[in-house]
N, C-alpha and C. Protein backbone atom coordinates (compact mmCIF):
# COMPACT_ATOMS: atom_id res chain seq x y z
N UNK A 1 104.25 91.63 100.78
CA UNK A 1 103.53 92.28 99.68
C UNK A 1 104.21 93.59 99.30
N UNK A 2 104.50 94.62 100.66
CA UNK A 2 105.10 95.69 99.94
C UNK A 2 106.86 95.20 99.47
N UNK A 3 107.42 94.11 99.91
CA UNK A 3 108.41 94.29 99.25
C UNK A 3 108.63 93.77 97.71
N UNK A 4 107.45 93.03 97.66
CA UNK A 4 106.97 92.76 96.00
C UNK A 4 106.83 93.40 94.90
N UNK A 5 105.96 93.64 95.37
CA UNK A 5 105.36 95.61 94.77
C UNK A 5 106.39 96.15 94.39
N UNK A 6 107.04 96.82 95.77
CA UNK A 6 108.54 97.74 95.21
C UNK A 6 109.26 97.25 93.92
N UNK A 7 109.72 95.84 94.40
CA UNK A 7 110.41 94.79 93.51
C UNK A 7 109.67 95.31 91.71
N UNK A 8 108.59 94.76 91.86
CA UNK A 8 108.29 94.66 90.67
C UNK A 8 108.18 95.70 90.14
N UNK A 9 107.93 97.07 90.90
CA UNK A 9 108.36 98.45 89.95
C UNK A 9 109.34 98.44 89.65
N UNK A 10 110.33 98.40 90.41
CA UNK A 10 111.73 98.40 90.35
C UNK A 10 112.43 97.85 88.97
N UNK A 11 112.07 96.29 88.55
CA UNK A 11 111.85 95.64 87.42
C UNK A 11 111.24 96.27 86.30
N UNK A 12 109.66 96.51 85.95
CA UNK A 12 109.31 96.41 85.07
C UNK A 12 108.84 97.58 84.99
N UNK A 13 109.28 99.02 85.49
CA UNK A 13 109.28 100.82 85.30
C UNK A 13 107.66 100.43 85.75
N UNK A 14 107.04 101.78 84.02
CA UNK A 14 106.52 102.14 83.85
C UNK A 14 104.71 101.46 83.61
N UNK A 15 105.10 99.93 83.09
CA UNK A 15 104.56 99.11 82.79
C UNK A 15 104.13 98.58 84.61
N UNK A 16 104.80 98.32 85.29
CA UNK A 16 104.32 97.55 86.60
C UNK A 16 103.46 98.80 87.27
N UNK A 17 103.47 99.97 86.80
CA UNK A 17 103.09 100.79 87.70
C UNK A 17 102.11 100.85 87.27
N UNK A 18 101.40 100.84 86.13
CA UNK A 18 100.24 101.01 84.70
C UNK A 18 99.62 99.83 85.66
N UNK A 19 100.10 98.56 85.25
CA UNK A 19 99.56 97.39 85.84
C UNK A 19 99.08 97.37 87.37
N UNK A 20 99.67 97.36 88.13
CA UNK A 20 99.68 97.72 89.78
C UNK A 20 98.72 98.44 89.93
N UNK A 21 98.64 99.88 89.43
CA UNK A 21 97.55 100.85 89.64
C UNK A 21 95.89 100.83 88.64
N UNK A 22 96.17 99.56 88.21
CA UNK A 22 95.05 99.17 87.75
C UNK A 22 94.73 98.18 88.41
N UNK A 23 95.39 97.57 88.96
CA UNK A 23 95.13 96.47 89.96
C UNK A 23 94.33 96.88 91.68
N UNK A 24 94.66 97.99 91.65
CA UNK A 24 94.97 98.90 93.24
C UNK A 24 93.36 99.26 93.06
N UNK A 25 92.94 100.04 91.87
CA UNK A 25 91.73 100.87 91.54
C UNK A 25 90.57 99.90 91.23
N UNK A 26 90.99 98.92 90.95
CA UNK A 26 89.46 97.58 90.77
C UNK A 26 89.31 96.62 92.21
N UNK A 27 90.25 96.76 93.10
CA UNK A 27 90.29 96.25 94.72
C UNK A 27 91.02 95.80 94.88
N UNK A 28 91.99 95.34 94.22
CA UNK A 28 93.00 94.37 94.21
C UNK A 28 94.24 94.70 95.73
N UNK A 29 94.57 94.33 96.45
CA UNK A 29 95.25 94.85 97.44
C UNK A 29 97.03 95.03 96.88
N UNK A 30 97.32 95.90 96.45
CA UNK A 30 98.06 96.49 95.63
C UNK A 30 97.82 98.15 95.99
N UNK A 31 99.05 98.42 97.41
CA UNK A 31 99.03 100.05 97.66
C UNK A 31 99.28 100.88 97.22
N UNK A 32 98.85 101.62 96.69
CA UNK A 32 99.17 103.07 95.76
C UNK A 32 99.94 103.74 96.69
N UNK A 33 99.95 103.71 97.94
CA UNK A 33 101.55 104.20 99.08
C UNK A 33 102.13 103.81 98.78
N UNK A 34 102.62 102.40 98.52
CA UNK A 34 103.77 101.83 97.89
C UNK A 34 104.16 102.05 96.33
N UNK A 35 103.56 101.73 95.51
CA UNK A 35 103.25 101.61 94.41
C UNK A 35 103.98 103.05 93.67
N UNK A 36 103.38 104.65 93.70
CA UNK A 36 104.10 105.73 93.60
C UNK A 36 105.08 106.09 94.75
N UNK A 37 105.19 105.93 95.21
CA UNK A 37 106.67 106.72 96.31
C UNK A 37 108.04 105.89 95.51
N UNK A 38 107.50 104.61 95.39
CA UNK A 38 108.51 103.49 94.52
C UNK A 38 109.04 104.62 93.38
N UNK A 39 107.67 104.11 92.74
CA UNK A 39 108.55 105.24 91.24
C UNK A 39 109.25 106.49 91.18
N UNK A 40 109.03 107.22 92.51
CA UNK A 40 109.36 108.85 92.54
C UNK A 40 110.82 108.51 93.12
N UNK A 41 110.99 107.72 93.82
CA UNK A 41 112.42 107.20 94.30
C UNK A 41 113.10 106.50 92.92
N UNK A 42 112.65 106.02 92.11
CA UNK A 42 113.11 105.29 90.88
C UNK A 42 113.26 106.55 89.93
N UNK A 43 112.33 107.57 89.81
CA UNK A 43 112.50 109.00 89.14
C UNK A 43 113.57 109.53 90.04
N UNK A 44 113.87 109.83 90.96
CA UNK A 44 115.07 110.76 91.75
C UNK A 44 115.97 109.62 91.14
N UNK A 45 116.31 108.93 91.22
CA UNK A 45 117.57 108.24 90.62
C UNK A 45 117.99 108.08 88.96
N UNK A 46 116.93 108.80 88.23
CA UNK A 46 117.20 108.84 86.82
C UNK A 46 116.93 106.95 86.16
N UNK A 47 116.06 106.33 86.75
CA UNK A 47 115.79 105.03 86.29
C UNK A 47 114.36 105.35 85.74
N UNK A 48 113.43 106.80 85.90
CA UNK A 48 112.27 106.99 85.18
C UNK A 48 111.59 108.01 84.79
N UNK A 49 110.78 108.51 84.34
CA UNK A 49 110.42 110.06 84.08
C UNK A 49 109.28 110.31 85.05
N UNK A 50 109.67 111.13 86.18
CA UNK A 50 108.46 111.43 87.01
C UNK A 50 107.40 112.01 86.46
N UNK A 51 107.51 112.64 85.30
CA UNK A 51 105.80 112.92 84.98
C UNK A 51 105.11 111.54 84.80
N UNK A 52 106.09 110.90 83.85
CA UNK A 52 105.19 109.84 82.73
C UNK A 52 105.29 109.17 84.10
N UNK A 53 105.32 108.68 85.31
CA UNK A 53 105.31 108.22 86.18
C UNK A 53 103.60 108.52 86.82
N UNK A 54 103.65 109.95 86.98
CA UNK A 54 102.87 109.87 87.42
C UNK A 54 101.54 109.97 86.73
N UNK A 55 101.53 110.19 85.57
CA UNK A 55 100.61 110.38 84.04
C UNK A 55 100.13 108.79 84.09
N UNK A 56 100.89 107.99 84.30
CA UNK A 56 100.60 106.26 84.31
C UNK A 56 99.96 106.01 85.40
N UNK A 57 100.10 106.77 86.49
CA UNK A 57 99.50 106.69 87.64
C UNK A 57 98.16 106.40 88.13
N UNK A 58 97.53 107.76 87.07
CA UNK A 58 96.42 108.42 87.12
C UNK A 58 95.67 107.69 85.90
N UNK A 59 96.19 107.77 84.47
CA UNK A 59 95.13 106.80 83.74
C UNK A 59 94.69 105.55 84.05
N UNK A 60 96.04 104.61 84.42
CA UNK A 60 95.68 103.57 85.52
C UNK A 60 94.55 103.49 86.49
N UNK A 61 94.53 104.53 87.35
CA UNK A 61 93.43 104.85 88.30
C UNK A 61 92.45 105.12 87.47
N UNK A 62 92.37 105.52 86.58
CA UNK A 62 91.20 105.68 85.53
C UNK A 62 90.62 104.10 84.95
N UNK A 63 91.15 103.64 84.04
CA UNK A 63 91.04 102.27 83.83
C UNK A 63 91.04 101.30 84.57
N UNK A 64 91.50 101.01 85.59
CA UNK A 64 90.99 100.49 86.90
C UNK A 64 89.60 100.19 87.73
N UNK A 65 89.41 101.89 87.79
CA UNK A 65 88.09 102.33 88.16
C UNK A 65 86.80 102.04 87.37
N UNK A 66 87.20 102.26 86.01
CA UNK A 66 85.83 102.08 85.09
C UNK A 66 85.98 100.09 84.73
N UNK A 67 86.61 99.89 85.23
CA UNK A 67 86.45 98.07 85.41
C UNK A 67 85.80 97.99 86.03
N UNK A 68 85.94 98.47 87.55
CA UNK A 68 85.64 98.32 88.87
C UNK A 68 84.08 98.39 88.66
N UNK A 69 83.56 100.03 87.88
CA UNK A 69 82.38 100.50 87.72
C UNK A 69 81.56 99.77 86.74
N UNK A 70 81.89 99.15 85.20
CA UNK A 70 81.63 98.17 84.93
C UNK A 70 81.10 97.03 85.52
N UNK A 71 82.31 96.09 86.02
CA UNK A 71 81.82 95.27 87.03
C UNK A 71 80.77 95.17 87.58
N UNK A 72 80.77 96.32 88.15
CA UNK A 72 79.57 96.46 89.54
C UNK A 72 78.11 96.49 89.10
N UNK A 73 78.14 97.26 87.61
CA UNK A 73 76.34 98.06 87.02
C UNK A 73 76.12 96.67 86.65
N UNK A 74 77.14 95.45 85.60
CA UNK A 74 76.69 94.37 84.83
C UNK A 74 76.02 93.53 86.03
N UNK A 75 77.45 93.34 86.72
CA UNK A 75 76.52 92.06 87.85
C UNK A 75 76.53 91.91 89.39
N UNK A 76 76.41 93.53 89.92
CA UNK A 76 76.28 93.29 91.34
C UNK A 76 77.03 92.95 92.32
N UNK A 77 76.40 93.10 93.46
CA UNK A 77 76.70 92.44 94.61
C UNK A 77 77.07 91.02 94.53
N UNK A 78 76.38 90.26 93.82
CA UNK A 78 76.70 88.92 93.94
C UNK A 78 78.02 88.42 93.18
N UNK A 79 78.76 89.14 92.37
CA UNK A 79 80.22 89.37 92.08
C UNK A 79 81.28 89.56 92.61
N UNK A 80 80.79 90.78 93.63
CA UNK A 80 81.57 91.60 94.27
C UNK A 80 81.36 90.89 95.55
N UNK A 81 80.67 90.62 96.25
CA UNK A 81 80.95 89.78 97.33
C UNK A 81 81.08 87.94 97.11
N UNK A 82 81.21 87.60 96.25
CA UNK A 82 81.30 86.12 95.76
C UNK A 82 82.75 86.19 94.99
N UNK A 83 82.54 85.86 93.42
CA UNK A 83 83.89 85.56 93.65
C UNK A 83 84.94 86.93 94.18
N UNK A 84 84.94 88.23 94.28
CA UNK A 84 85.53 89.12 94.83
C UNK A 84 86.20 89.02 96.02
N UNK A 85 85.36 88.35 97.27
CA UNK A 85 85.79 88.25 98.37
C UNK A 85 87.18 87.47 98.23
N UNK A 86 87.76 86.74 96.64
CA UNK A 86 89.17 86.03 96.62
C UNK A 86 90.49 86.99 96.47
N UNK A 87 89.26 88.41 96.13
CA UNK A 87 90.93 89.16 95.91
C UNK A 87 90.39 90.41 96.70
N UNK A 88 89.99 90.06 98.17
CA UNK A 88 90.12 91.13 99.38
C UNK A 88 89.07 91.79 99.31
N UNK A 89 87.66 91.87 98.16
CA UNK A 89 86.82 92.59 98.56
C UNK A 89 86.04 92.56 99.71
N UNK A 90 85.55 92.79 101.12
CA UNK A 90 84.28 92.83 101.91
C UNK A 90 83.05 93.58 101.68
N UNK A 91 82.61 92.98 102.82
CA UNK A 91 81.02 94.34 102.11
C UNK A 91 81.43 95.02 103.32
N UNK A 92 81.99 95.29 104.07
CA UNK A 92 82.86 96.35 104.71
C UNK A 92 82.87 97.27 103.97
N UNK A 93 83.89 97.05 103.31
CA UNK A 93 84.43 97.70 102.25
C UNK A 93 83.67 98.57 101.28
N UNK A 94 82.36 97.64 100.52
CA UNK A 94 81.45 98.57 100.00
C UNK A 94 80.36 98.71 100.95
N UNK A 95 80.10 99.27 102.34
CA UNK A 95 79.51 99.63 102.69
C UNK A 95 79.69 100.77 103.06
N UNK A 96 81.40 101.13 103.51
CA UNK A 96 82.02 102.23 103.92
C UNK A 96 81.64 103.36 103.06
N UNK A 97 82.19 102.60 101.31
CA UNK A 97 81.90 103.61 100.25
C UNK A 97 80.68 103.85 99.82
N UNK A 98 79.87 103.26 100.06
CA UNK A 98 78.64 102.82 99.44
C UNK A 98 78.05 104.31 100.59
N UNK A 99 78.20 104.09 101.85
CA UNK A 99 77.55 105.49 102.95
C UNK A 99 78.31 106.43 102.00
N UNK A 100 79.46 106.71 101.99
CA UNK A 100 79.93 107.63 101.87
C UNK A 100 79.18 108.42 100.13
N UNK A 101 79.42 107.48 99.02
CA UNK A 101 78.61 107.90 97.93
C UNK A 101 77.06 108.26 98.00
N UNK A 102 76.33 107.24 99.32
CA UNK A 102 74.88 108.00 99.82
C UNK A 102 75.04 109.41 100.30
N UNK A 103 76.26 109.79 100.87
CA UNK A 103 76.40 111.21 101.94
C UNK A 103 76.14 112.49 100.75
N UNK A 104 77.42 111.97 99.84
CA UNK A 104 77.83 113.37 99.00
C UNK A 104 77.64 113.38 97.64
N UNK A 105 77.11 111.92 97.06
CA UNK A 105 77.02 111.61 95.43
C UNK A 105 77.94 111.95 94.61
N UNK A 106 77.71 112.53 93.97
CA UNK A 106 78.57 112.60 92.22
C UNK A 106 80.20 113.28 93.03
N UNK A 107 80.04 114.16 93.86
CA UNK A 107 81.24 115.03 94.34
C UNK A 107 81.69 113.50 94.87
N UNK A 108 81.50 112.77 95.69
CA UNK A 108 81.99 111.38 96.08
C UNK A 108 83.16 111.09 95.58
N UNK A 109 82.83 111.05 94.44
CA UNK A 109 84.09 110.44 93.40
C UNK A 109 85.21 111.08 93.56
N UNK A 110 84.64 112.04 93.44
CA UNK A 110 86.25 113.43 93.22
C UNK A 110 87.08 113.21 94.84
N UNK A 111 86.16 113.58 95.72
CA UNK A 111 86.21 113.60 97.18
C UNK A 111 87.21 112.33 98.04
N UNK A 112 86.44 111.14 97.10
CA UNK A 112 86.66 110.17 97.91
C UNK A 112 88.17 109.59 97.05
N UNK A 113 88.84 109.88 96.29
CA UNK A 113 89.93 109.53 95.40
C UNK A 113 90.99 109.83 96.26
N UNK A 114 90.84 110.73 97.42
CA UNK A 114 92.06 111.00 98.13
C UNK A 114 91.97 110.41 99.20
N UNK A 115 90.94 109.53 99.65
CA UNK A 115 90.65 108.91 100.70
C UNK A 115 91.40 107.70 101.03
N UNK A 116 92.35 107.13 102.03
CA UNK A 116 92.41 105.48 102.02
C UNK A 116 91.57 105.10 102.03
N UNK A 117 91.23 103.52 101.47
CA UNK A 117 90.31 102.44 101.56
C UNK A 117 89.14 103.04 100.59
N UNK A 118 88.48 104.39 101.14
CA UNK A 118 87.24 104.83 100.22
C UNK A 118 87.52 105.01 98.87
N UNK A 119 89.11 105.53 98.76
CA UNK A 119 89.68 105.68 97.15
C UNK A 119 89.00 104.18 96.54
N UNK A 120 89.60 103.35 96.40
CA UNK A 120 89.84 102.06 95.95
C UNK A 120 88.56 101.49 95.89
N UNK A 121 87.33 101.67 96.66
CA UNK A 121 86.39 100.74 96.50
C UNK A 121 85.09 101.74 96.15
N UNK A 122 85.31 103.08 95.35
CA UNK A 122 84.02 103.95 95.36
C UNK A 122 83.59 103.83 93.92
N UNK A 123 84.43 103.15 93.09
CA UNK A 123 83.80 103.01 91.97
C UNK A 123 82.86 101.96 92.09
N UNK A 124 82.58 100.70 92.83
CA UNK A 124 81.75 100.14 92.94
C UNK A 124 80.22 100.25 93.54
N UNK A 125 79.93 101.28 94.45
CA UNK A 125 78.72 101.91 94.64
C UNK A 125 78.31 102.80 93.45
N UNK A 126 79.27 103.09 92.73
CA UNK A 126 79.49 104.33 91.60
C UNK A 126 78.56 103.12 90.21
N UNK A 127 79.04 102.20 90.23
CA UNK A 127 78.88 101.14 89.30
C UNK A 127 77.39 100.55 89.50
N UNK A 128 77.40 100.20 91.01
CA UNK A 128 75.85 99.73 90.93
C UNK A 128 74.51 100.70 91.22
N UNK A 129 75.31 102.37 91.44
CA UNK A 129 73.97 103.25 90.98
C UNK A 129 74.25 103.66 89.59
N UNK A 130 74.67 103.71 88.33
CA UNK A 130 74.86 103.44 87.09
C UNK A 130 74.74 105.11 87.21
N UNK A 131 75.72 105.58 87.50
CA UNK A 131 75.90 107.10 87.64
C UNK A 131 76.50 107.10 86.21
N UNK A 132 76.17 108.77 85.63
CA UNK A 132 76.72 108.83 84.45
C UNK A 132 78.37 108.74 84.29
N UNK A 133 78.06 107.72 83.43
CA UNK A 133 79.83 107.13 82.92
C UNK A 133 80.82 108.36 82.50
N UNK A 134 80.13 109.46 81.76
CA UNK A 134 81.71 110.71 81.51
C UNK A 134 81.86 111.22 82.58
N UNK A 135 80.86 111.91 83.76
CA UNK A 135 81.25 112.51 84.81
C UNK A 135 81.68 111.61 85.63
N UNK A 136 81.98 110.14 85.84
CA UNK A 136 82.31 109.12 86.58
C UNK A 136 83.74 109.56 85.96
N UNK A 137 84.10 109.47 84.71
CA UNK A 137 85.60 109.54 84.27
C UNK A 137 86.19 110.55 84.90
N UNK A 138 85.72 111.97 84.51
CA UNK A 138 86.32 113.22 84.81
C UNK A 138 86.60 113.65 86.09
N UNK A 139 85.37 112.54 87.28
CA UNK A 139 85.87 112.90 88.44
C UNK A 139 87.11 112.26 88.86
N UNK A 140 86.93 110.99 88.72
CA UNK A 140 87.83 109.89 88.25
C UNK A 140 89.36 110.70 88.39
N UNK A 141 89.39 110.84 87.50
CA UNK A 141 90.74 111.42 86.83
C UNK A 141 91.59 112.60 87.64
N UNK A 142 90.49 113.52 87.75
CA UNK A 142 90.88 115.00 88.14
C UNK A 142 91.42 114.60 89.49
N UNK A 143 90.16 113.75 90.32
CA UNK A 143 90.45 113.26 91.97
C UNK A 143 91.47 112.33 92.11
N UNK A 144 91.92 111.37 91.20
CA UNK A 144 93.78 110.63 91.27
C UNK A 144 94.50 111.24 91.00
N UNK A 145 94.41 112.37 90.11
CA UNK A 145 96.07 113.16 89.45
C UNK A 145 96.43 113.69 90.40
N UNK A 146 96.22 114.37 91.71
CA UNK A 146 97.15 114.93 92.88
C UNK A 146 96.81 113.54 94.30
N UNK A 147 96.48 112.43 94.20
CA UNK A 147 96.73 111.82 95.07
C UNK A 147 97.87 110.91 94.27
N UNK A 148 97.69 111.01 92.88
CA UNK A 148 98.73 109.89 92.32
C UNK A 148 100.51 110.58 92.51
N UNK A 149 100.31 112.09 92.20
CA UNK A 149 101.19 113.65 92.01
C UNK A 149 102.01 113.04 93.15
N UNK A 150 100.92 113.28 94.33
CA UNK A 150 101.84 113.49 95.80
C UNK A 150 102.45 112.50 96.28
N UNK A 151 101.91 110.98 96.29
CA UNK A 151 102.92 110.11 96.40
C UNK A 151 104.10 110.07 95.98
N UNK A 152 104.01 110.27 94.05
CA UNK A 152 105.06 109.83 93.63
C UNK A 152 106.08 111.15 93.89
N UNK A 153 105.95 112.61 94.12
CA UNK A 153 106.78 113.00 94.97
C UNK A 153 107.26 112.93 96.08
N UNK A 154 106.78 112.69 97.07
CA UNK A 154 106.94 112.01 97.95
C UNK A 154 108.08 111.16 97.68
N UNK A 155 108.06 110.14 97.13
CA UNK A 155 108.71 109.22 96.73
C UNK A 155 110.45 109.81 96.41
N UNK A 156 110.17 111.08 95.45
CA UNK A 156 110.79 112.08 94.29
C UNK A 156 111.64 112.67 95.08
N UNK A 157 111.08 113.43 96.13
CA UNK A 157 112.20 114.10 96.57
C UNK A 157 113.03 113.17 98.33
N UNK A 158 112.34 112.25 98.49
CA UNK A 158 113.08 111.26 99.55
C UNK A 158 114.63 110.98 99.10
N UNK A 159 114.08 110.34 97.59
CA UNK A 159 115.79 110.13 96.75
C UNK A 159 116.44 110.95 96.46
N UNK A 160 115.87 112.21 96.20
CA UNK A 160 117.14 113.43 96.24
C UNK A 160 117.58 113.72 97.46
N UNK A 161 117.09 113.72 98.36
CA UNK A 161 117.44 114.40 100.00
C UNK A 161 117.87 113.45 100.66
N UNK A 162 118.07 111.84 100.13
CA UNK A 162 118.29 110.85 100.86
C UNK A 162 119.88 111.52 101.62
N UNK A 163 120.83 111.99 100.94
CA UNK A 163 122.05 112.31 101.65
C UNK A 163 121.90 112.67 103.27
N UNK A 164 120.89 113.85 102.72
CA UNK A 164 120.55 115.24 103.94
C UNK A 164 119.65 114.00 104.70
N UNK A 165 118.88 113.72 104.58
CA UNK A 165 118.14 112.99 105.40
C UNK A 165 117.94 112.04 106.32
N UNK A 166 119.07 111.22 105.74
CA UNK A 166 119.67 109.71 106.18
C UNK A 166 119.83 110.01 107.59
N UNK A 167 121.37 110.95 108.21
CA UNK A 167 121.60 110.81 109.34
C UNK A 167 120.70 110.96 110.02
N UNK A 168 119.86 111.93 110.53
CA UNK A 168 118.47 112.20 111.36
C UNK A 168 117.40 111.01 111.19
N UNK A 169 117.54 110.37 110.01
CA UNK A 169 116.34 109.21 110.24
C UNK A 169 117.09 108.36 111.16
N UNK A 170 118.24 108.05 110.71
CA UNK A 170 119.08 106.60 111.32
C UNK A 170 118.92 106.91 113.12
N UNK A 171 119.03 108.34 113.71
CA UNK A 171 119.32 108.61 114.59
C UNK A 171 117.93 108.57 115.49
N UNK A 172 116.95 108.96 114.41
CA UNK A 172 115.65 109.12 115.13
C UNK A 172 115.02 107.44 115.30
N UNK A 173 115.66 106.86 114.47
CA UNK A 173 115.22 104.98 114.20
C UNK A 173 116.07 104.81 115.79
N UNK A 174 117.33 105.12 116.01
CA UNK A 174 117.51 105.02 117.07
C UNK A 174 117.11 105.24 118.17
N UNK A 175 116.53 106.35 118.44
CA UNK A 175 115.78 106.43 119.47
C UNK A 175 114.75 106.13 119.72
N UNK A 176 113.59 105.73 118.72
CA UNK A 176 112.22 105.00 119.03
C UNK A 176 112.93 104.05 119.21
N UNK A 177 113.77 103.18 118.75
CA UNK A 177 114.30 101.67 119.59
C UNK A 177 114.67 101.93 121.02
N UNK A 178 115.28 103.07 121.18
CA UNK A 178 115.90 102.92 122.71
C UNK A 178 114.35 102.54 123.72
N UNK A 179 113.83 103.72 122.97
CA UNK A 179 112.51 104.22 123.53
C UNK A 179 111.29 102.80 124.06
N UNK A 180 111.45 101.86 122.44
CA UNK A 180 110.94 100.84 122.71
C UNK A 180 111.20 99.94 123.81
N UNK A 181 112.54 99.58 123.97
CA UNK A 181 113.40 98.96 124.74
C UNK A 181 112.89 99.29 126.24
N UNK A 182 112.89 100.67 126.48
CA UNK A 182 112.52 101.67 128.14
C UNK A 182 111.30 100.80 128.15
N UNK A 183 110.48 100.77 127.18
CA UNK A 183 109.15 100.96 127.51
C UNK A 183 108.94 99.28 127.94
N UNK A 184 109.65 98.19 127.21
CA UNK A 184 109.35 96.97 127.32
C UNK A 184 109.62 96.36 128.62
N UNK A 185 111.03 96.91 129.31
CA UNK A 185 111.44 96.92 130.44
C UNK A 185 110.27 97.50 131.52
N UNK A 186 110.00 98.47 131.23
CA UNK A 186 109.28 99.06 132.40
C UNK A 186 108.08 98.24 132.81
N UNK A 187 107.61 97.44 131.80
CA UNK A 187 106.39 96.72 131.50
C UNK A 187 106.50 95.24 131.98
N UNK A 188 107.80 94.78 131.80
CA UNK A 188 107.85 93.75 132.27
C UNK A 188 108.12 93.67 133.75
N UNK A 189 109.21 94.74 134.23
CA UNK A 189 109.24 95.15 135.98
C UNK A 189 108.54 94.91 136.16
N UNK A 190 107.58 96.06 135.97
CA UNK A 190 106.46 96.14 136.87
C UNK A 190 105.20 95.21 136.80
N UNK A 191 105.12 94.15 135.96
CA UNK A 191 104.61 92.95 135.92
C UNK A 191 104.58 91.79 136.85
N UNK A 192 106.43 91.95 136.73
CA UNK A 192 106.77 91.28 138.10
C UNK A 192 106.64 91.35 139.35
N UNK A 193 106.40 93.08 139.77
CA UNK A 193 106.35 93.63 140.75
C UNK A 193 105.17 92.64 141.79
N UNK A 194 103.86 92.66 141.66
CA UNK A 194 103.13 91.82 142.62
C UNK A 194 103.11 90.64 142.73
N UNK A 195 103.93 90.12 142.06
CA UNK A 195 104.02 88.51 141.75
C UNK A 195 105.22 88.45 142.99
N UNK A 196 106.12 89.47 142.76
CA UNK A 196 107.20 89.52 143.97
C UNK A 196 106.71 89.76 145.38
N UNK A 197 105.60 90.92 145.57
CA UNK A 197 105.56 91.12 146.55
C UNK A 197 104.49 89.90 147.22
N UNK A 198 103.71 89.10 146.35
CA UNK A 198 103.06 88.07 146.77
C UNK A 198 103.90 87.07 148.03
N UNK A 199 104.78 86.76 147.05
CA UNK A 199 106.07 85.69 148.00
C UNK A 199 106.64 86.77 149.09
């Protein structure tokens, strides 16, 4: 999935990211980790404009969301856990958000936009208490533009620093392998160990 994703930003800019992050914001399992870091690495390379990158980001997350919230006020639970459960919804899922929009209400929205998992599924408690639709937008909006921001920098300055950066990752990739390696060994020894001293 994430090498899809990448793929298809990679392909289709500005448009897969619009798409994707409207996909991400109505439940669709489509990571907004993946999804902006992609583009900010596609912006460090001069293949896109990191604002309008991340400007697509955030209305996306907007239009997304007021589907999501839609959805939810017209027809419920029995949507959202029926046919929904085909594209990854649980009531997990809106139960998590669903406490969390009982905890803090209207701030929820804003709050919960930077959240994993709670981002993605709070317009739907949002939807079936038929909270007012402009302050649903504005939180909406305000609460994705620096979770949408920071990914896709994230993303932004990886590809500029990739030079500086590379050797120390490659080296540090090396050593959690060594590390892995110690650890698998030690585990299997000593596995063996009473089985040996049995005989």
């Amino acid at each position: 999935m994430t090498a899809a994703v990448s793929q298809f930003v990679a392909t289709y800019g500005l448009l897969a990211v619009f798409l994707l992050m409207v996909g991400e914001s109505c439940g669709l399992p489509f990571p907004s980790e993946v999804i902006m870091p992609t583009a900010g690495l596609l912006a460090a390379g001069g293949h896109m404009n990191l604002v309008a990158a991340i400007i697509a980001g955030a209305a996306a997350n907007l239009v997304g969301s007021l589907i999501a919230y839609v959805l939810a006020a017209r027809f419920g639970e029995p949507l959202l856990l029926g046919p929904g459960r085909y594209v990854g919804i649980r009531r997990h899922h809106l139960e998590m958000a669903d406490g969390w929009f009982q905890r803090w209400g209207l701030p929820a929205v804003l709050i919960g936009r930077v959240l994993p998992v709670i981002r993605t599924y709070i317009s739907f408690p949002a939807g079936l208490a038929r909270i007012n639709l402009t302050w649903f937008s504005v939180l909406t909006f305000v609460g994705a533009l620096p979770w949408v921001a920071a990914l896709a920098l994230v993303g932004y300055l990886l590809g500029k620093n990739y030079d500086r950066i590379s050797g120390p990752l490659e080296k540090g990739a090396i050593g959690i392998a060594v590390l892995v390696a110690i650890v698998v060994v030690v585990w299997y020894v000593r596995g063996r160990e009473p089985r040996s001293a049995k005989v």
